[in-house]
C-alpha atoms as a PDB file:
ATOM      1  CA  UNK A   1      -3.219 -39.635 152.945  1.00  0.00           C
ATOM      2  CA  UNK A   2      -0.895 -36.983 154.577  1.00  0.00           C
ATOM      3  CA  UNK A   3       2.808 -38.366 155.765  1.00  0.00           C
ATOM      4  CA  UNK A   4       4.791 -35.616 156.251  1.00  0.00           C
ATOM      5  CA  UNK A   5       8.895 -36.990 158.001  1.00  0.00           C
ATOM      6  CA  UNK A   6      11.234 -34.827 159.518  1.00  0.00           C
ATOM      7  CA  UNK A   7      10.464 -31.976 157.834  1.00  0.00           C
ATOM      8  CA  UNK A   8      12.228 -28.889 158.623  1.00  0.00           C
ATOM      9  CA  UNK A   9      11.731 -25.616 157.821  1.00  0.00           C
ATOM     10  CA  UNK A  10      13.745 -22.133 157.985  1.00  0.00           C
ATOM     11  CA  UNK A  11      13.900 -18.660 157.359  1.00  0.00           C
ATOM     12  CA  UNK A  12      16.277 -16.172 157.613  1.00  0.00           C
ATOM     13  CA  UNK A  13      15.350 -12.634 159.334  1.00  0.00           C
ATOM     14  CA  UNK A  14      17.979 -10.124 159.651  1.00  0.00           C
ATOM     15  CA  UNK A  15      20.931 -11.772 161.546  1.00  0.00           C
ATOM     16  CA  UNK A  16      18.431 -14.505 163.077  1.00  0.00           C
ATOM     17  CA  UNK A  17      17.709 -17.697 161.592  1.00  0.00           C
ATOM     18  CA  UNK A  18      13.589 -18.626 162.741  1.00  0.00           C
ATOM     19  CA  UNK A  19      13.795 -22.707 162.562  1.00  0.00           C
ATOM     20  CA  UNK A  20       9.721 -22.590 161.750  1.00  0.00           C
ATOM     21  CA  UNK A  21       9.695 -26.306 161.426  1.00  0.00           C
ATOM     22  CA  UNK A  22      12.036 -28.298 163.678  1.00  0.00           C
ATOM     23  CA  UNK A  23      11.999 -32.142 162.523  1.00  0.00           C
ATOM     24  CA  UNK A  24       8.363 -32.233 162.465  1.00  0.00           C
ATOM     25  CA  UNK A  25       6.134 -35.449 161.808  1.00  0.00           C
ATOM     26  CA  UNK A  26       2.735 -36.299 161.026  1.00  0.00           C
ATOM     27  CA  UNK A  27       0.366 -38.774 159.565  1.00  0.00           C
ATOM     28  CA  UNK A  28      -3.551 -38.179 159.023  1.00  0.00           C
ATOM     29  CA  UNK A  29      -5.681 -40.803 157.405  1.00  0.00           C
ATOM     30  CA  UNK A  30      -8.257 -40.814 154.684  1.00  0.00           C
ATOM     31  CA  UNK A  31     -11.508 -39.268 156.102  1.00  0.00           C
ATOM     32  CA  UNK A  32      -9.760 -37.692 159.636  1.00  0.00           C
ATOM     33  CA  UNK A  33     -10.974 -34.196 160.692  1.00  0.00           C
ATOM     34  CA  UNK A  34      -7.949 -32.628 162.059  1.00  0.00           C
ATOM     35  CA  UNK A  35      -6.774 -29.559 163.913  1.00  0.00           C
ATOM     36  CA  UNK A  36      -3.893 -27.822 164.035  1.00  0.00           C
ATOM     37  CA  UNK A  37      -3.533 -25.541 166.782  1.00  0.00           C
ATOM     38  CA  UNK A  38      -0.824 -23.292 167.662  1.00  0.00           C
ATOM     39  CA  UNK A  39      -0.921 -19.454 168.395  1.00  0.00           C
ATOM     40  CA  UNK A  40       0.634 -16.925 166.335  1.00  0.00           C
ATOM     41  CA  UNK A  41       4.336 -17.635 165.647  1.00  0.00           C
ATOM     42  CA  UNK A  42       4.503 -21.277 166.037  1.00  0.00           C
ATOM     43  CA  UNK A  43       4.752 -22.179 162.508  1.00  0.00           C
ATOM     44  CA  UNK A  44       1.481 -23.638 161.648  1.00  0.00           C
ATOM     45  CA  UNK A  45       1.187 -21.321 158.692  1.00  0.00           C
ATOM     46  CA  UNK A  46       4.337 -22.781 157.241  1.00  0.00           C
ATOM     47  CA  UNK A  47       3.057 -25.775 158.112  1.00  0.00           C
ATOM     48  CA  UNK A  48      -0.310 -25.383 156.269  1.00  0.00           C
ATOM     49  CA  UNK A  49       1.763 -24.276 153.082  1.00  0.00           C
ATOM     50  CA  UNK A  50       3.992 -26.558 152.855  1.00  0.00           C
ATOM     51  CA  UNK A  51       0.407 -29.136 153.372  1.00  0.00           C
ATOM     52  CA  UNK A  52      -1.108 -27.422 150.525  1.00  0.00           C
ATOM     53  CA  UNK A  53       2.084 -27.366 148.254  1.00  0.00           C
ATOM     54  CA  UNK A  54       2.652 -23.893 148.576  1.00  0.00           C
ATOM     55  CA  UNK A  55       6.244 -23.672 150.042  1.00  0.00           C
ATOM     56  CA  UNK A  56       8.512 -26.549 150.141  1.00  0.00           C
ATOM     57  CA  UNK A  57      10.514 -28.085 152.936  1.00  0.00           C
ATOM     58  CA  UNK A  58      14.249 -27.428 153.236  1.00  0.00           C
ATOM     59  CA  UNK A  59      14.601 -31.159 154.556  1.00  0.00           C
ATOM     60  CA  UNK A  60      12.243 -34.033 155.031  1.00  0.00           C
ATOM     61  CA  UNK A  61      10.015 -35.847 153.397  1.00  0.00           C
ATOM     62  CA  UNK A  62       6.078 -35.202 152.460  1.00  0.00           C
ATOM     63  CA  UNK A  63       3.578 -38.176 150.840  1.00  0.00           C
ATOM     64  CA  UNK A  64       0.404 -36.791 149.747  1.00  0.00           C
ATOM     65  CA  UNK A  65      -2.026 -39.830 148.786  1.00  0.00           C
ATOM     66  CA  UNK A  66       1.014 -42.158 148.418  1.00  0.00           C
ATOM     67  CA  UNK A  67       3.127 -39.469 146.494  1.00  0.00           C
ATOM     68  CA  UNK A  68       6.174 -37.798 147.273  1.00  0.00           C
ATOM     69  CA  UNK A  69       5.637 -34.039 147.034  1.00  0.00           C
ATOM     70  CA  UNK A  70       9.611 -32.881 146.595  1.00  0.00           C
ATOM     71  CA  UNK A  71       9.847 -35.091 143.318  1.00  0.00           C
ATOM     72  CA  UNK A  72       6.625 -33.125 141.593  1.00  0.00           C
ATOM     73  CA  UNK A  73       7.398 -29.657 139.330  1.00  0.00           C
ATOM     74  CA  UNK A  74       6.162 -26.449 139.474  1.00  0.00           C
ATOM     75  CA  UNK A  75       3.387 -27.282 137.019  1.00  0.00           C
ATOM     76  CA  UNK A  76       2.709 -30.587 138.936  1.00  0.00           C
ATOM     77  CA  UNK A  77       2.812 -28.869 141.593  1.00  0.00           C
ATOM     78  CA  UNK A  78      -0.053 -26.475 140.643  1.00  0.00           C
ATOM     79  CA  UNK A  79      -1.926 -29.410 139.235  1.00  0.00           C
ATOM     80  CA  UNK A  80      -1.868 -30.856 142.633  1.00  0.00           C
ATOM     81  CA  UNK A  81      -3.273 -27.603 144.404  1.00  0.00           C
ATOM     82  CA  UNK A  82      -5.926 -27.193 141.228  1.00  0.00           C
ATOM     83  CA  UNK A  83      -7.649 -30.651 141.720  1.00  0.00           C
ATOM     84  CA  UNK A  84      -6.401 -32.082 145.209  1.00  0.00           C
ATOM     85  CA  UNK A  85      -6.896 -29.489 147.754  1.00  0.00           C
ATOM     86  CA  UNK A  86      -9.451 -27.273 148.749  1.00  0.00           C
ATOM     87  CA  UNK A  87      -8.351 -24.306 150.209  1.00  0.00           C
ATOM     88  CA  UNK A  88     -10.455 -22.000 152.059  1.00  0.00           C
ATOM     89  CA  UNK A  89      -9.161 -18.713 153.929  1.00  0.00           C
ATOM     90  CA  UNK A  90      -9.574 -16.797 156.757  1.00  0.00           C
ATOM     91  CA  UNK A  91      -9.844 -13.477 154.473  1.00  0.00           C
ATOM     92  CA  UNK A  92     -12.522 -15.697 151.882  1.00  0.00           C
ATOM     93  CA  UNK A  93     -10.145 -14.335 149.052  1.00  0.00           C
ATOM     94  CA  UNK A  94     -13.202 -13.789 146.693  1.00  0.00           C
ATOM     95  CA  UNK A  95     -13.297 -11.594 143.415  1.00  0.00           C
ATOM     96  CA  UNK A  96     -15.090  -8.308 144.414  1.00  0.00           C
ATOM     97  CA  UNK A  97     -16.567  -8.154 140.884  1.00  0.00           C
ATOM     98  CA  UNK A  98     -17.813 -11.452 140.508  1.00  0.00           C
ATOM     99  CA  UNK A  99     -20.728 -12.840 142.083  1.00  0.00           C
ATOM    100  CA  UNK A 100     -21.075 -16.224 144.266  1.00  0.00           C
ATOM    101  CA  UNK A 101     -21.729 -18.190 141.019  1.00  0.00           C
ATOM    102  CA  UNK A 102     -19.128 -16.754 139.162  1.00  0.00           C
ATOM    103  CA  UNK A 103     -16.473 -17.177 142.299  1.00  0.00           C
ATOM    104  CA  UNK A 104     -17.344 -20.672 142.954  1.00  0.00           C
ATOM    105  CA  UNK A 105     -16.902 -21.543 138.637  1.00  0.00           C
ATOM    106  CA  UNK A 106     -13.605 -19.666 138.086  1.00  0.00           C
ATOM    107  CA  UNK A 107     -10.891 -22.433 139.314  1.00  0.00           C
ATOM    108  CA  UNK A 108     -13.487 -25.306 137.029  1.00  0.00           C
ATOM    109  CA  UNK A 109     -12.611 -22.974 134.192  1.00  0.00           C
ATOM    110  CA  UNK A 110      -9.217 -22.840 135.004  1.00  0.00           C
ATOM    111  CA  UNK A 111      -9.214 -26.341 135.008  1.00  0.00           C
ATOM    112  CA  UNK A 112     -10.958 -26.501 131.388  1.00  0.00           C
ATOM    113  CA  UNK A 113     -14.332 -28.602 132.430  1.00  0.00           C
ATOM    114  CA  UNK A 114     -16.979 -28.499 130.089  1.00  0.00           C
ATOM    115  CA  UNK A 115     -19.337 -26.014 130.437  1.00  0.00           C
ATOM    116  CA  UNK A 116     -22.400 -28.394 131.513  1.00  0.00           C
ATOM    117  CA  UNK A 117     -20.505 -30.499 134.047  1.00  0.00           C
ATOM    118  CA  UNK A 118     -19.043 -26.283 135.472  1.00  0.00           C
ATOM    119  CA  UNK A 119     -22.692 -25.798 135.298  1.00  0.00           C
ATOM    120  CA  UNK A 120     -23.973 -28.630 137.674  1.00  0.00           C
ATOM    121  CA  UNK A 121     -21.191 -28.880 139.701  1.00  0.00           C
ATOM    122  CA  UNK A 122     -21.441 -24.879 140.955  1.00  0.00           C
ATOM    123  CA  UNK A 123     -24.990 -25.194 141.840  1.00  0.00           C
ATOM    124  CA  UNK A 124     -24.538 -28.748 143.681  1.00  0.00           C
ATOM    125  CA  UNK A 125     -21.921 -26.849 145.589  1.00  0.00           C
ATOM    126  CA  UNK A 126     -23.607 -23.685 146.490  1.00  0.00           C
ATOM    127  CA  UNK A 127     -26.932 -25.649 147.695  1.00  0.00           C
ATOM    128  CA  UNK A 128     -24.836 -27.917 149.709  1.00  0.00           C
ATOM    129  CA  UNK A 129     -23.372 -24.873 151.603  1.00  0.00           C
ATOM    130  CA  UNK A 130     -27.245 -23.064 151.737  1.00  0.00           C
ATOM    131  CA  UNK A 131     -26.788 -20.118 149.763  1.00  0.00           C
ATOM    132  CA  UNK A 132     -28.687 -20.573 146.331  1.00  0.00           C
ATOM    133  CA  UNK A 133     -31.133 -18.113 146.872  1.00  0.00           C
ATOM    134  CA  UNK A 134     -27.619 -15.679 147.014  1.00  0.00           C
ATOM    135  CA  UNK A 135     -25.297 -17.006 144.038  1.00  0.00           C
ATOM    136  CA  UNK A 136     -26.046 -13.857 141.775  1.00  0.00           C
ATOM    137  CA  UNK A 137     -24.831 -11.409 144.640  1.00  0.00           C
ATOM    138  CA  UNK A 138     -21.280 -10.255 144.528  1.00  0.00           C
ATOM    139  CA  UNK A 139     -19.226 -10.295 147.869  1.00  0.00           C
ATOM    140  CA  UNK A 140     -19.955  -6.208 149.121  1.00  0.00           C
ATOM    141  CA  UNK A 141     -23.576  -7.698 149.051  1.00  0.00           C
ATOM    142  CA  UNK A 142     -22.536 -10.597 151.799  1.00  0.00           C
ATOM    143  CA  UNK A 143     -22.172 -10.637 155.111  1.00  0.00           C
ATOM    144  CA  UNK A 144     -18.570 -12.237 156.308  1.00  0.00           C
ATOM    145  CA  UNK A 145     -20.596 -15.801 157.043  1.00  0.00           C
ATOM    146  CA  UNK A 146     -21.695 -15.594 153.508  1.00  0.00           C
ATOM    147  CA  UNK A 147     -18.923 -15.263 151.734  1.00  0.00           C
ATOM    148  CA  UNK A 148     -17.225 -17.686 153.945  1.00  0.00           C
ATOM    149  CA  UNK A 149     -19.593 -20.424 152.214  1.00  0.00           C
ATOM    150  CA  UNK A 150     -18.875 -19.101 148.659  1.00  0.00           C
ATOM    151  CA  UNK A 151     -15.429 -19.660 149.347  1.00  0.00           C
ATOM    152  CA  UNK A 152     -16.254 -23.209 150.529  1.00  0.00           C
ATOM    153  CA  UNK A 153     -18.462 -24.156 147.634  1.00  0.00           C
ATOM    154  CA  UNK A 154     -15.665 -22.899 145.976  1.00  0.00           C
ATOM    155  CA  UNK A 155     -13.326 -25.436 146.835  1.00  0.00           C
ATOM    156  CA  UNK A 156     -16.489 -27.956 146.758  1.00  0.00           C
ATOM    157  CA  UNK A 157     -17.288 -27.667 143.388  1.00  0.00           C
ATOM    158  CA  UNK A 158     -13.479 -29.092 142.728  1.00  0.00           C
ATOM    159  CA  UNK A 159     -14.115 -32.286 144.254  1.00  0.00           C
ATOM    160  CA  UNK A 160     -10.600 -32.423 146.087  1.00  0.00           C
ATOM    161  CA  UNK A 161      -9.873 -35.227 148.482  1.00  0.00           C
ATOM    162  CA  UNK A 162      -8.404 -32.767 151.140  1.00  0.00           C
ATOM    163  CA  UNK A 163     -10.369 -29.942 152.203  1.00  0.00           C
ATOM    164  CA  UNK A 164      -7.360 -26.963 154.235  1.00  0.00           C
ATOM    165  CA  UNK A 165      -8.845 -24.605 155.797  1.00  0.00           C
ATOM    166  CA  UNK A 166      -6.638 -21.977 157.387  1.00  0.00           C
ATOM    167  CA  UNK A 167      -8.718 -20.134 160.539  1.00  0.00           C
ATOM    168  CA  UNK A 168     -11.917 -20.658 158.587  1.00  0.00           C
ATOM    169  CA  UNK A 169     -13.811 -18.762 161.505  1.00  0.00           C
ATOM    170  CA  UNK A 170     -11.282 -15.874 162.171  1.00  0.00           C
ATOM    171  CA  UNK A 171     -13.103 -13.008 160.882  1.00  0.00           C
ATOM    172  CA  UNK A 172     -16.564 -14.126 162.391  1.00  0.00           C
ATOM    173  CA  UNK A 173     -18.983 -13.755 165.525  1.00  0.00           C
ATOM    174  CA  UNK A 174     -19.767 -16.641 167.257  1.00  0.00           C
ATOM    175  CA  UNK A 175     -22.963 -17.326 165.746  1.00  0.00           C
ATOM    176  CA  UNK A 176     -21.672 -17.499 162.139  1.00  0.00           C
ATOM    177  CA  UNK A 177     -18.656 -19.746 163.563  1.00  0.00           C
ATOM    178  CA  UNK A 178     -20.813 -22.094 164.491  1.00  0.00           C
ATOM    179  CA  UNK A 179     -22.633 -22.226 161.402  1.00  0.00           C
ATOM    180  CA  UNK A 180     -19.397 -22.620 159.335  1.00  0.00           C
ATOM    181  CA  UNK A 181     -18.267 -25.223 161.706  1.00  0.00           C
ATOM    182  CA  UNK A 182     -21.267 -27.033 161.010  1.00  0.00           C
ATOM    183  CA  UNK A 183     -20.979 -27.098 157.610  1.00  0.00           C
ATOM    184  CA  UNK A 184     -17.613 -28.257 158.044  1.00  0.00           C
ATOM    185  CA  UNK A 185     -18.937 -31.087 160.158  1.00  0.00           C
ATOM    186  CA  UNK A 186     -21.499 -32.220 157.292  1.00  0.00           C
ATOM    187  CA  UNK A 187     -18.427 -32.417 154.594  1.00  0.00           C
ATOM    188  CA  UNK A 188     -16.661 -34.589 157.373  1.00  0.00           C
ATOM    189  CA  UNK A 189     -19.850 -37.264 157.585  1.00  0.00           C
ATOM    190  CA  UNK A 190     -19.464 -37.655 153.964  1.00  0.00           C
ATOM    191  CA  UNK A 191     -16.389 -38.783 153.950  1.00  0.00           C
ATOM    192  CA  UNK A 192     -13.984 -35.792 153.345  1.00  0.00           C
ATOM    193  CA  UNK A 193     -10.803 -35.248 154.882  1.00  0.00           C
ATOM    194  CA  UNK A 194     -10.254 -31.997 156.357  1.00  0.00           C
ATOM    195  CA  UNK A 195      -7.185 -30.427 158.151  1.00  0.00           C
ATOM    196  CA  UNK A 196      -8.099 -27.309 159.936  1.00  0.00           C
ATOM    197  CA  UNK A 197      -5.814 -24.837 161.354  1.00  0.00           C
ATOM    198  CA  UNK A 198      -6.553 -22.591 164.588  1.00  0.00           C
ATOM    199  CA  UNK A 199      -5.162 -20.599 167.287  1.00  0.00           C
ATOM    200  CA  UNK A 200      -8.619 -21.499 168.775  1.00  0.00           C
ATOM    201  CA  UNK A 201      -9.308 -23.747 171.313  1.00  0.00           C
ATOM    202  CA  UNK A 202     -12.941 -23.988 170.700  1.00  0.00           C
ATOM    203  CA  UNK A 203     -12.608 -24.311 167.478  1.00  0.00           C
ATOM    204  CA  UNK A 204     -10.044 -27.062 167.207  1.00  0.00           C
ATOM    205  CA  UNK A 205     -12.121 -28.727 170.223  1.00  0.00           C
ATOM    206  CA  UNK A 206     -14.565 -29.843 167.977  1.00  0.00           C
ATOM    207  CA  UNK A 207     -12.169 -31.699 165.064  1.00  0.00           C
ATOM    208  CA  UNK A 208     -11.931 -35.375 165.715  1.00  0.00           C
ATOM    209  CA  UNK A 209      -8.305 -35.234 166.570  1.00  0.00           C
ATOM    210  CA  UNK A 210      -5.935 -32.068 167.788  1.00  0.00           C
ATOM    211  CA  UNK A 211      -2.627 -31.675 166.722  1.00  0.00           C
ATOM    212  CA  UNK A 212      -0.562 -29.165 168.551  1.00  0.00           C
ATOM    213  CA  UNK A 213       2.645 -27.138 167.149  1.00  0.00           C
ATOM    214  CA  UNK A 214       4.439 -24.834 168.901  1.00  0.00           C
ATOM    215  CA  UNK A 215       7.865 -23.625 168.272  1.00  0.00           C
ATOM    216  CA  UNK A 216       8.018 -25.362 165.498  1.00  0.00           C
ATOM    217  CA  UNK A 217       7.498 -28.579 167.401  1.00  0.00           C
ATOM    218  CA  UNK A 218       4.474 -30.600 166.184  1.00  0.00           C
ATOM    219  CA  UNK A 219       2.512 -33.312 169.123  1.00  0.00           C
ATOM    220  CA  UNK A 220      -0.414 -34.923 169.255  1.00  0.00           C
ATOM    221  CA  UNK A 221      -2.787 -33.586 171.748  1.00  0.00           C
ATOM    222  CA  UNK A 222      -3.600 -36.157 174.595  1.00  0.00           C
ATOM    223  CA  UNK A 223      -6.646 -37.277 176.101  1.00  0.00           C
ATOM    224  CA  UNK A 224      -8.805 -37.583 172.630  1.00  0.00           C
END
């Protein structure tokens, strides 16, 4: 599903060129749950957006689902993030003024679904993620755990064959980590794919396979 070659990746600070990606590789299959752990400053943030077609490699090569990322446009490009991936944030990135409902509905709209199918899809999403007695509240009237789910039904309700999720379980106690990470666990035994990335040992502990990256050096983590 994800075949990413070589890819390099750098930025320019001052008088100091930051190689964030050094000739990294990696492959993850249909259906893997994957972590990425690093800690701050290794370069799994670039990483993750050049994943979710956010930032592009200056050399290498990235497949997603048997497609070659660096020959897509801009609007292809945004087509790809719309309906492929599910992003979900350490910050939730919710609209204060809208409620769960209307969160988890606004990228279907964006994508022009019918009204019905917007409809059915929200509410399988929000159930799935147990929050349905919540969906009219808006986010001030969550706590953090909450809103994390919103933000998951909200990539849910898209239906996108890879779910990224970047330090889902940053901004949370332990107690409503675990939750989250179970939830993440139930999308996995149906099938999804999910790449998750962590400074967290824990957390990256419980993914089916660890990937570490550190100095912009990706390897896979032995002994799994």
């Amino acid at each position: 599903m994800i075949r990413l070659s070589d890819i390099c990746k750098s930025y320019v600070m001052g008088e100091e060129t930051v190689h964030a990606l050094d000739h990294a590789s990696l492959h993850i299959h249909p259906g893997e749950f994957v972590a990425i752990i690093g800690p701050s400053g290794s370069g799994k943030s670039t990483l993750m957006n050049i994943i979710g077609c956010l930032d592009s490699a200056d050399s290498g090569s990235y497949q997603l689902d048997g497609q070659y990322i660096e020959d897509y446009s801009e609007r292809e490009l945004a087509q790809v993030r719309n309906r492929k991936i599910g992003f979900i944030f350490q910050s939730f990135n919710l609209i204060p003024k809208l409620t769960a409902v209307e969160n988890v509905e606004l990228p279907l709209i964006y994508q022009r679904l019918p009204h019905r199918e917007r409809q059915e899809r929200v509410e399988r999403a929000i159930r799935q993620v147990g929050l349905w007695e919540r969906r009219g509240h808006k986010p001030s009237e969550l706590s953090g755990g909450q809103q994390q789910r919103v933000a998951i039904a909200r990539a849910l309700a898209s239906k996108p064959s890879l779910f990224l999720a970047d330090e889902p379980t940053g901004n949370l106690d332990s107690k409503t980590s675990e939750e989250i990470m179970r939830i993440f666990h139930d999308l996995h035994s149906l099938g999804n794919t999910i790449v998750l990335i962590t400074h967290d040992p824990q957390v990256a502990s419980q993914a089916v396979r660890q990937i570490r990256i550190l100095d912009g050096h990706v390897t896979e983590v032995a002994g799994q």
